[in-house]
PDB file of N, CA and C in Angstrom:
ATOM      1  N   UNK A   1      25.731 -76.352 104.694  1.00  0.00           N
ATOM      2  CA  UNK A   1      26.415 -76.273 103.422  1.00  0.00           C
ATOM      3  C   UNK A   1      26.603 -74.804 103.040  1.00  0.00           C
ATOM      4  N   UNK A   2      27.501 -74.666 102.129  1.00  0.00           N
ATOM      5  CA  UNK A   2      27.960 -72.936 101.920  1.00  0.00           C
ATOM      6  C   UNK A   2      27.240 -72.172 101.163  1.00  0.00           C
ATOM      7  N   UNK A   3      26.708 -71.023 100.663  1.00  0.00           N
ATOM      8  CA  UNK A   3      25.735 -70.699  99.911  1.00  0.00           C
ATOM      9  C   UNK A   3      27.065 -70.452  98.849  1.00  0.00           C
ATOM     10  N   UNK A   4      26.656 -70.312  97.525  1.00  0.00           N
ATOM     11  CA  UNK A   4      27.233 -70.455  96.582  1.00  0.00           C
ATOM     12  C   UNK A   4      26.705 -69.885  95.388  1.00  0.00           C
ATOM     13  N   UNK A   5      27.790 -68.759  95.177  1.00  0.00           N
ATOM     14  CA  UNK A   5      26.805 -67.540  94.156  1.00  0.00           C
ATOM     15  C   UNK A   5      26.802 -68.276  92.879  1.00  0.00           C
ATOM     16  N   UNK A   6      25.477 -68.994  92.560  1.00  0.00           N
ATOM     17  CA  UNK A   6      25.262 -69.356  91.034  1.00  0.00           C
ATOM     18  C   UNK A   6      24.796 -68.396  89.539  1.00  0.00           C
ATOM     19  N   UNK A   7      24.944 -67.646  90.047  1.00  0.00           N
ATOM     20  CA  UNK A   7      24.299 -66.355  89.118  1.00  0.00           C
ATOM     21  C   UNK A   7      25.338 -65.636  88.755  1.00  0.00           C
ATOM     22  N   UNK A   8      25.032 -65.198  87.216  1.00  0.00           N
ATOM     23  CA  UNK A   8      26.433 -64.653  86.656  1.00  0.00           C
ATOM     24  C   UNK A   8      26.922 -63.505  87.313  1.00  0.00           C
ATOM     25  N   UNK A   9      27.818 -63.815  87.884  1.00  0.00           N
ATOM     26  CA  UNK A   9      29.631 -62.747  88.618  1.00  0.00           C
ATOM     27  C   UNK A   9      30.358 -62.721  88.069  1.00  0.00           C
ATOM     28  N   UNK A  10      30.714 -62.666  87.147  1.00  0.00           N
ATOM     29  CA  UNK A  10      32.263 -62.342  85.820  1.00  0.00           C
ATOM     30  C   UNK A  10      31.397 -61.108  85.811  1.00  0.00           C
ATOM     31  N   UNK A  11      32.769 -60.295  86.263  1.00  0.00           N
ATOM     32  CA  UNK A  11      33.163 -58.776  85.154  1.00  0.00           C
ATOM     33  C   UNK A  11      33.570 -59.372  83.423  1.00  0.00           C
ATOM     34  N   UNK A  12      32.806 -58.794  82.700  1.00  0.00           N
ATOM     35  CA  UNK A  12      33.336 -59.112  81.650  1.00  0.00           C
ATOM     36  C   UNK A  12      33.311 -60.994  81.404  1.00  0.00           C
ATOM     37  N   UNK A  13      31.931 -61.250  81.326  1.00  0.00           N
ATOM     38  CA  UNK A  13      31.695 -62.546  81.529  1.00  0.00           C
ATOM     39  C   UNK A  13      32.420 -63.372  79.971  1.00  0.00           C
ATOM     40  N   UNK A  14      32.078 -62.041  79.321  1.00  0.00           N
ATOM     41  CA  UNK A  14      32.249 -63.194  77.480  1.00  0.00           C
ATOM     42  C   UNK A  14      33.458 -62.971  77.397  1.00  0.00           C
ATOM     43  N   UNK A  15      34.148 -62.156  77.838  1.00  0.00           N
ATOM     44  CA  UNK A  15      35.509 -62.353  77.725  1.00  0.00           C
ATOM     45  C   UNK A  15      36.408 -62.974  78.438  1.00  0.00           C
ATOM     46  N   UNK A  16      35.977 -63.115  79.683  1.00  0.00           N
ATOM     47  CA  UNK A  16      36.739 -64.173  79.995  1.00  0.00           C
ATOM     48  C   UNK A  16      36.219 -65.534  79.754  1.00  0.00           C
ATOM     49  N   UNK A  17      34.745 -65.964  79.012  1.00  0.00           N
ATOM     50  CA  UNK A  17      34.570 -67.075  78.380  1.00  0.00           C
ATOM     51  C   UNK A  17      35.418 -67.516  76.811  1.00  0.00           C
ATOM     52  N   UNK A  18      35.653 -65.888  76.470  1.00  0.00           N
ATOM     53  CA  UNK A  18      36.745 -66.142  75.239  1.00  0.00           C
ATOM     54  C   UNK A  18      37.827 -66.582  75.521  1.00  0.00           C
ATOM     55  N   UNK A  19      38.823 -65.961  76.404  1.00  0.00           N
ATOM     56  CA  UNK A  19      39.901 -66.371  76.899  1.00  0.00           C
ATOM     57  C   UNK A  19      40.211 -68.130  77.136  1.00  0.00           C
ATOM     58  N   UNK A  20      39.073 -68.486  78.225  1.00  0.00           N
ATOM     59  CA  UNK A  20      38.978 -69.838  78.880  1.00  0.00           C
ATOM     60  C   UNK A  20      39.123 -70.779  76.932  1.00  0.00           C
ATOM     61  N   UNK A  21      38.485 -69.980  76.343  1.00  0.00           N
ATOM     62  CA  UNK A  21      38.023 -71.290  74.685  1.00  0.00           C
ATOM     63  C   UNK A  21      39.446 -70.986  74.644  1.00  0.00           C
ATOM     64  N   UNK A  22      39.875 -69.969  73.704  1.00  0.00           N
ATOM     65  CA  UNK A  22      41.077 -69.212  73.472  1.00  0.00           C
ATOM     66  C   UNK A  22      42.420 -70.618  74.169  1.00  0.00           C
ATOM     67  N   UNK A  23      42.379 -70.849  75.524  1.00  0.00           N
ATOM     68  CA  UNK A  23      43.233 -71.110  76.044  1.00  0.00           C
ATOM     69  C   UNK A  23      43.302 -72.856  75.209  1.00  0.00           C
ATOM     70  N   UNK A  24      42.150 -73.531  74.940  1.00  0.00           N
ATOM     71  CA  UNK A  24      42.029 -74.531  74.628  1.00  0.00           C
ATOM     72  C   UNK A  24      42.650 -74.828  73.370  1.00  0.00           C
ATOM     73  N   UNK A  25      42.814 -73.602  72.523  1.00  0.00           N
ATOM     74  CA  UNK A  25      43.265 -73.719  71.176  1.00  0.00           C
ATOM     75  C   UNK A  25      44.344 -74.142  70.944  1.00  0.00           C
ATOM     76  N   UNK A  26      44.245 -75.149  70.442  1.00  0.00           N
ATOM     77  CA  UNK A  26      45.078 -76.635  69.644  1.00  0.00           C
ATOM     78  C   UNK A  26      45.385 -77.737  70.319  1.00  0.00           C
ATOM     79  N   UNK A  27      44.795 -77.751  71.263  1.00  0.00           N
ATOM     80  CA  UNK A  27      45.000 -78.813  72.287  1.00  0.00           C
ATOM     81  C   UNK A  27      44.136 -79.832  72.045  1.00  0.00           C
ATOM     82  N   UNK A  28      44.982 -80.962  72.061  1.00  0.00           N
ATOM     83  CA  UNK A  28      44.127 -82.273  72.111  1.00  0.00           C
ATOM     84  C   UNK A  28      42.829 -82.498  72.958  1.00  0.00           C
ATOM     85  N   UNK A  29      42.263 -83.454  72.631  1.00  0.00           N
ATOM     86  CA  UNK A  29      41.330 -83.801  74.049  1.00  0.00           C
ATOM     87  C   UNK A  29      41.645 -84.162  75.151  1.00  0.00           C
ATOM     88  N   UNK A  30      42.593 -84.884  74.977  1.00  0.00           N
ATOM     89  CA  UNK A  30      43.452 -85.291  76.635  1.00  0.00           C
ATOM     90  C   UNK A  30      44.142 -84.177  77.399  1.00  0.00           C
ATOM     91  N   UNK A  31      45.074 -83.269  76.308  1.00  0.00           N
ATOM     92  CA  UNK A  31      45.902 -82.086  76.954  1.00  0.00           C
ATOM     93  C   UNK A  31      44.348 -81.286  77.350  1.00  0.00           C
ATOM     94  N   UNK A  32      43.446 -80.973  76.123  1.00  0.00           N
ATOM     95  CA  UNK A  32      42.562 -79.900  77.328  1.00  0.00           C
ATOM     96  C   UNK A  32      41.771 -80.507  78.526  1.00  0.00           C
ATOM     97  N   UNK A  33      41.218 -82.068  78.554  1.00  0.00           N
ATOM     98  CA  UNK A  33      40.754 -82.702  79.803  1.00  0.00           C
ATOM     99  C   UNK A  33      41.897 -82.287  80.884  1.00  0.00           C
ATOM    100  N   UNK A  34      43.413 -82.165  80.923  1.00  0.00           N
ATOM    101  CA  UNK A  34      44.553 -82.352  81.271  1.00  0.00           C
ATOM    102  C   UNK A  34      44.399 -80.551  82.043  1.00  0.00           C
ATOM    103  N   UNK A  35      44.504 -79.343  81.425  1.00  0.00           N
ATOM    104  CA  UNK A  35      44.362 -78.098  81.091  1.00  0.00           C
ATOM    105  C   UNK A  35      43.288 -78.237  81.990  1.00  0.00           C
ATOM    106  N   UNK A  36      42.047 -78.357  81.847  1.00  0.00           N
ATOM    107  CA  UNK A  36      40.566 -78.211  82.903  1.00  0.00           C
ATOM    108  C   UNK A  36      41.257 -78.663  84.435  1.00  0.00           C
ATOM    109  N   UNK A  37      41.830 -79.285  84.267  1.00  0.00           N
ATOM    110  CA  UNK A  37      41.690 -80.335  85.638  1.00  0.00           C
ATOM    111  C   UNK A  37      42.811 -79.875  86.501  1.00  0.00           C
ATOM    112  N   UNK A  38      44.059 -78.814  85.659  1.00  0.00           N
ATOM    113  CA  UNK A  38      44.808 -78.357  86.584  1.00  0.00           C
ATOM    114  C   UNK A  38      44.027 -76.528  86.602  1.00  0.00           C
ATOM    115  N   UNK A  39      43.373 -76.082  85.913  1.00  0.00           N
ATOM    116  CA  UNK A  39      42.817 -74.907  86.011  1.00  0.00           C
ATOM    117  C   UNK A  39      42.009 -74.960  87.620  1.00  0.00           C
ATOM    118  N   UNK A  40      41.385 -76.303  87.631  1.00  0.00           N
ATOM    119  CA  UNK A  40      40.224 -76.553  88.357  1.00  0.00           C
ATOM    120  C   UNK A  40      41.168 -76.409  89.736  1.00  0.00           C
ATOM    121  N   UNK A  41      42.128 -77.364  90.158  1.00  0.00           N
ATOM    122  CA  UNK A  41      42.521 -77.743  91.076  1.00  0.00           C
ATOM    123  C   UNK A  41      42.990 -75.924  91.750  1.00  0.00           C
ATOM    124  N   UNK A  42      44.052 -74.990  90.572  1.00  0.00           N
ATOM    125  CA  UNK A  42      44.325 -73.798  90.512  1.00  0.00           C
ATOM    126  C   UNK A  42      43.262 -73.019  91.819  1.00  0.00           C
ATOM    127  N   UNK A  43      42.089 -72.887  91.021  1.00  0.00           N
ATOM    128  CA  UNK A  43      41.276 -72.357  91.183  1.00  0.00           C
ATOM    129  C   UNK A  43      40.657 -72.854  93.274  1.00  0.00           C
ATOM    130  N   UNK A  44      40.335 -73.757  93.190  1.00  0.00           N
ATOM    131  CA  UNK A  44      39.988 -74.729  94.689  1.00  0.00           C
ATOM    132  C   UNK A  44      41.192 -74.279  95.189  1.00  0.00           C
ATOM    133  N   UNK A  45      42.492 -74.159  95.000  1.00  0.00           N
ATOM    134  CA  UNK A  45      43.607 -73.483  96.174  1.00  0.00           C
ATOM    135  C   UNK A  45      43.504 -72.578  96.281  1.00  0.00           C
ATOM    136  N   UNK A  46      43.145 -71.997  95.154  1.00  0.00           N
ATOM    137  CA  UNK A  46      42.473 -70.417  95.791  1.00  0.00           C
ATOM    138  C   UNK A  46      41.537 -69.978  96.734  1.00  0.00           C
ATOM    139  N   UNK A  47      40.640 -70.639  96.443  1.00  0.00           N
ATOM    140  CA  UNK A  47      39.607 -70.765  97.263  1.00  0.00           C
ATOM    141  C   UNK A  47      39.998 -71.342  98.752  1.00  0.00           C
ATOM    142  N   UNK A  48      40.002 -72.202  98.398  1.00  0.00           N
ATOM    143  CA  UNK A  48      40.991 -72.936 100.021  1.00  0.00           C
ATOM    144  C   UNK A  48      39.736 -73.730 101.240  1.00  0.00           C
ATOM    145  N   UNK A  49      38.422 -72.975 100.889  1.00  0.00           N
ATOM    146  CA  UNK A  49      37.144 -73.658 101.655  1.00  0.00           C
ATOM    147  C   UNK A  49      36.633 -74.762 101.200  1.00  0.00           C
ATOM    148  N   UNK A  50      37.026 -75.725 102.531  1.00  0.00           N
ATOM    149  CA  UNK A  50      36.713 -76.793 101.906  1.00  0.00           C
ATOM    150  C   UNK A  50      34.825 -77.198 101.856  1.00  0.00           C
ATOM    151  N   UNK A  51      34.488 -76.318 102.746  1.00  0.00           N
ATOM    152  CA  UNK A  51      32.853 -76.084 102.808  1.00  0.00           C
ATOM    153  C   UNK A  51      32.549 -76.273 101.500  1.00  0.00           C
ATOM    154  N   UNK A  52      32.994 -74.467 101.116  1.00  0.00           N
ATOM    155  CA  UNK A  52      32.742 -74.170  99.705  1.00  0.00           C
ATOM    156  C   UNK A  52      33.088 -74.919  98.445  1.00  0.00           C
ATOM    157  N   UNK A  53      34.216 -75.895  98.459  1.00  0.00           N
ATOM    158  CA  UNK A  53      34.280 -76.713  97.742  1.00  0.00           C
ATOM    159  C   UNK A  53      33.539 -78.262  97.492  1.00  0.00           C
ATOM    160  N   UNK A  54      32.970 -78.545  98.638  1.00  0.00           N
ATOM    161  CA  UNK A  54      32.229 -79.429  98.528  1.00  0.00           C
ATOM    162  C   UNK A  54      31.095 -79.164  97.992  1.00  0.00           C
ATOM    163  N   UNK A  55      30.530 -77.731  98.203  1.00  0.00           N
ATOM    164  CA  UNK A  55      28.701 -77.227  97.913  1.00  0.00           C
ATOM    165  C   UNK A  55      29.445 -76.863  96.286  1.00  0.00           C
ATOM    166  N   UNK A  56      30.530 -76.818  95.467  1.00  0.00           N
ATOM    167  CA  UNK A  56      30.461 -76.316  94.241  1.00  0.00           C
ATOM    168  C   UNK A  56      30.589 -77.770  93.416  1.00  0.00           C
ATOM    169  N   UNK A  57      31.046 -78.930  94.179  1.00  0.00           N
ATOM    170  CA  UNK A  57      31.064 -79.809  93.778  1.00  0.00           C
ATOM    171  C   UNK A  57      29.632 -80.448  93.584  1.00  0.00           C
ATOM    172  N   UNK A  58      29.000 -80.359  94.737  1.00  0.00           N
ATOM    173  CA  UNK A  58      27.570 -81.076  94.665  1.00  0.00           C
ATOM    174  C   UNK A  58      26.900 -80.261  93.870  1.00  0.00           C
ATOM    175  N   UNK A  59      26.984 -78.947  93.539  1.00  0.00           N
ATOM    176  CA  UNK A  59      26.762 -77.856  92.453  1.00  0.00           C
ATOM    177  C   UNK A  59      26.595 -78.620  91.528  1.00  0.00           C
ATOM    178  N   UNK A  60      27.714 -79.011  91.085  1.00  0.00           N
ATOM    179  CA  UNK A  60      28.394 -79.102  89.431  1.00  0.00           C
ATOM    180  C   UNK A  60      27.336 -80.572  89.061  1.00  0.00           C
ATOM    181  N   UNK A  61      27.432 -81.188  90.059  1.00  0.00           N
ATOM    182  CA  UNK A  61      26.713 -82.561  89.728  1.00  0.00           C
ATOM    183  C   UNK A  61      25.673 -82.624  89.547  1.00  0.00           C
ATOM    184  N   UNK A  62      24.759 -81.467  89.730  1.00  0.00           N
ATOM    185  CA  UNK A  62      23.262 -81.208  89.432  1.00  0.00           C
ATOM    186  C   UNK A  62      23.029 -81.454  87.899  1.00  0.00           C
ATOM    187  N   UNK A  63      22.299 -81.695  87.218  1.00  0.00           N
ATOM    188  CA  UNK A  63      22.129 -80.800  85.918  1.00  0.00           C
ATOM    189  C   UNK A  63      20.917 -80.119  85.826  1.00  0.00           C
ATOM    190  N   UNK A  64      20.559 -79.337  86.329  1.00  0.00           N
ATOM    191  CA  UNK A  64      19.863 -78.018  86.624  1.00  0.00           C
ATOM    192  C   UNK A  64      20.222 -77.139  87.047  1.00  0.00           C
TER     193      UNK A  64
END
């Protein structure tokens, strides 16, 4: 499985946590569920590893 940097890597972490809220502003719950889910997908083509996408997935599903 891929190692997977969990530890904060944002340059400028709160600001781009402002931005990400920022972006949500006025959006329904469906348009921002809608908004997450094409950010997300965005983001995984970037990436393009499907290794790495599976270990961020089994990531995410932790709650720890």
């Amino acid at each position: 499985m891929a190692d997977l940097t969990l530890t904060p890597n944002i340059a400028s972490g709160d600001d781009f946590y402002e931005e990400l809220i920022e972006a949500h502003d006025g959006l329904s719950k469906e348009d921002s569920d809608a908004y997450n889910a094409r950010l997300l997908l965005v983001l995984a083509n970037h990436i393009g590893d499907r290794e790495v996408l599976s270990a961020a997935i089994s990531a995410a599903k932790r709650k720890t």
